[in-house]
Protein backbone atom coordinates (compact mmCIF):
# COMPACT_ATOMS: atom_id res chain seq x y z
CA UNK A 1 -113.65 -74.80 -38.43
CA UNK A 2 -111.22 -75.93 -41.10
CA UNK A 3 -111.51 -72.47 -42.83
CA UNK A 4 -111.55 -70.47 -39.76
CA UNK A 5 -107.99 -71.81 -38.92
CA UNK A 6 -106.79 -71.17 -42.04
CA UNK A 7 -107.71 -67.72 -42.29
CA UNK A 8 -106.51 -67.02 -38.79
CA UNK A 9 -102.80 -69.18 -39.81
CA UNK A 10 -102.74 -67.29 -42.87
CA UNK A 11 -103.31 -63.64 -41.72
CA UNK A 12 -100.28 -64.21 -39.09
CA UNK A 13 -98.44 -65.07 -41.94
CA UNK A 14 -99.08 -62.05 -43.88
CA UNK A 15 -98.79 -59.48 -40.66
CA UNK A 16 -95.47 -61.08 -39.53
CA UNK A 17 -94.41 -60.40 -43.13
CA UNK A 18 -95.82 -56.98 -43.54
CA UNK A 19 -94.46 -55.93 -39.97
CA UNK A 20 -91.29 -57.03 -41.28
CA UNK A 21 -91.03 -54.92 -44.29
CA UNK A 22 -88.64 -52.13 -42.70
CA UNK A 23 -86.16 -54.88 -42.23
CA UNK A 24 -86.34 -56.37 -45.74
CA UNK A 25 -86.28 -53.24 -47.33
CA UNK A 26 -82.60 -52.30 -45.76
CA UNK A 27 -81.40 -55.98 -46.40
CA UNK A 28 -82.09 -55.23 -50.48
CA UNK A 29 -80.30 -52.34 -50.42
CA UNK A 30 -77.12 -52.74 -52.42
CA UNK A 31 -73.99 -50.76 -52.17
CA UNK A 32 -74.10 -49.28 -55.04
CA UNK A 33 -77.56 -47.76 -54.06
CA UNK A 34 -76.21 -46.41 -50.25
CA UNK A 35 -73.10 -45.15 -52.21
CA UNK A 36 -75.40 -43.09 -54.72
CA UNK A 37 -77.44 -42.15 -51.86
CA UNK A 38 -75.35 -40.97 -49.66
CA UNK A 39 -71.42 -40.59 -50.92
CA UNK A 40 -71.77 -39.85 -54.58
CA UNK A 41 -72.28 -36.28 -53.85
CA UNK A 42 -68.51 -35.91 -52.86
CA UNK A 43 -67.19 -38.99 -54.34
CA UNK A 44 -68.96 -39.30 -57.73
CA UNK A 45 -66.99 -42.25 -59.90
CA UNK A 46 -64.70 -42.78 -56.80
CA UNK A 47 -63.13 -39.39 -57.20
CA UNK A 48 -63.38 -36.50 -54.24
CA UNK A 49 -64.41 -33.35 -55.00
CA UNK A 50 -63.97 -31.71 -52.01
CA UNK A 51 -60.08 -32.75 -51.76
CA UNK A 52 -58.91 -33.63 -55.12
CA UNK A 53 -56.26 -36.13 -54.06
CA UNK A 54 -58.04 -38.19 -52.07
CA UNK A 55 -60.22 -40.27 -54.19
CA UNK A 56 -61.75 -43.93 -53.33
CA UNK A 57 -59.25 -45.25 -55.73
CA UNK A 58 -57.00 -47.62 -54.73
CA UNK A 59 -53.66 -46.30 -54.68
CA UNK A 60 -55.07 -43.06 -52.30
CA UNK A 61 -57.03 -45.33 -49.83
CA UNK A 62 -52.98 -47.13 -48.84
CA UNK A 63 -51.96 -43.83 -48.75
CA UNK A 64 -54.48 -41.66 -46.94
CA UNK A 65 -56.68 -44.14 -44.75
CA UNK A 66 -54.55 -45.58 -41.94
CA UNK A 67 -54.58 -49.42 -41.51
CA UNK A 68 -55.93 -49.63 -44.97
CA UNK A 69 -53.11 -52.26 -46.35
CA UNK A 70 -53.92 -54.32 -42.81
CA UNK A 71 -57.41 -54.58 -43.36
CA UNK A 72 -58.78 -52.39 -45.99
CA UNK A 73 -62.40 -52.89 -45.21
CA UNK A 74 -62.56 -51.92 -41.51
CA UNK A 75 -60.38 -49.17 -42.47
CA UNK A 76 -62.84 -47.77 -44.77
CA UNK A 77 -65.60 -49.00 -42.36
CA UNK A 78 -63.60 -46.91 -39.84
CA UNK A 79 -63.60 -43.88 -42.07
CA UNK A 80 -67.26 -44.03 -43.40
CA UNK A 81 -68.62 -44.26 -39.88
CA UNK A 82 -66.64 -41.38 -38.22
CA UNK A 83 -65.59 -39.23 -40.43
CA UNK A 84 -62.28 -37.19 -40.87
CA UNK A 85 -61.21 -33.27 -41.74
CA UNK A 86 -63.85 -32.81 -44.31
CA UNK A 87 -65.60 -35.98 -44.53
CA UNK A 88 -68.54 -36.20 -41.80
CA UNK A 89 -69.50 -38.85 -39.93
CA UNK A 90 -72.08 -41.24 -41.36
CA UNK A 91 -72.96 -43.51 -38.27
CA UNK A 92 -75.78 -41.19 -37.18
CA UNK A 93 -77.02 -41.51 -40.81
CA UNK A 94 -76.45 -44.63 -41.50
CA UNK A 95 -77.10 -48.28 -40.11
CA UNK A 96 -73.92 -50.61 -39.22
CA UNK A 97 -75.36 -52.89 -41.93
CA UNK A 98 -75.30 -49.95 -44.14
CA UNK A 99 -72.26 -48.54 -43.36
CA UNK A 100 -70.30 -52.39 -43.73
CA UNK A 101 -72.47 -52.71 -47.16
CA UNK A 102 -71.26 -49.51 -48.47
CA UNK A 103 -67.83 -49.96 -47.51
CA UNK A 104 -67.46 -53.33 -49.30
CA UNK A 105 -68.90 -51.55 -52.45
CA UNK A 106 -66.14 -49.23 -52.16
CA UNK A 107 -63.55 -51.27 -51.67
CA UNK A 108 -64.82 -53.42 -54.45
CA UNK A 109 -64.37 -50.86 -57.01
CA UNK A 110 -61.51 -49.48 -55.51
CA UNK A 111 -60.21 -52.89 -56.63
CA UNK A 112 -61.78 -52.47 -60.37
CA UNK A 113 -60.15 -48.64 -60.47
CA UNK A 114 -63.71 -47.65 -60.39
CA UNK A 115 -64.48 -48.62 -64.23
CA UNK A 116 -68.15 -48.97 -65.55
CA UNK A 117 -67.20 -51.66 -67.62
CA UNK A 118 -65.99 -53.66 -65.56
């Protein structure tokens, strides 16, 4: 009876956990890897090659991004998630999570002018 129990306790365990796996998987995703994915295209190395001035660096977010030297991440949350002239929208693309986890990666290296090595 012992054994049956255990089975039973232990195969919940392991279907919770495997039902969960959608969840885990977009908790490990890391900035960096949403900002590769899904910005990198247009912004490679924090620059913009769609409109030349208007890089992720840090001087050009106070400048272009309004309420950026209030609060700099909902600004760039703000921007990410709807979009402006030629940047789309990404909040049919991407999760809130997602969206908040990308923008702190950008404003992170915003911070570090975008250098490898640091």
């Amino acid at each position: 009876m012992k054994k049956i129990l255990s089975v039973i306790i232990l195969s919940f365990i392991l279907l919770t956990f495997l039902l969960n796996q959608p969840a885990l998987a977009e908790a490990v995703l890391s900035g960096s890897t949403i900002f590769s994915n899904s910005c990198a295209a247009c912004h490679i190395n924090g620059n913009n090659v769609v409109v030349a001035s208007k890089t992720l660096k840090k001087e050009a977010l106070i400048k272009y991004l309004k309420g950026y030297e209030k609060n700099p991440l909902a600004a760039i949350i703000n921007q990410v998630a709807n979009g402006k002239n030629a940047m789309p929208a990404f909040k049919s693309r991407l999760t809130a999570r997602e969206i908040t986890t990308v923008a702190a990666y950008v404003l992170e290296q915003s911070e570090k002018r975008w250098s490898p090595l640091e």
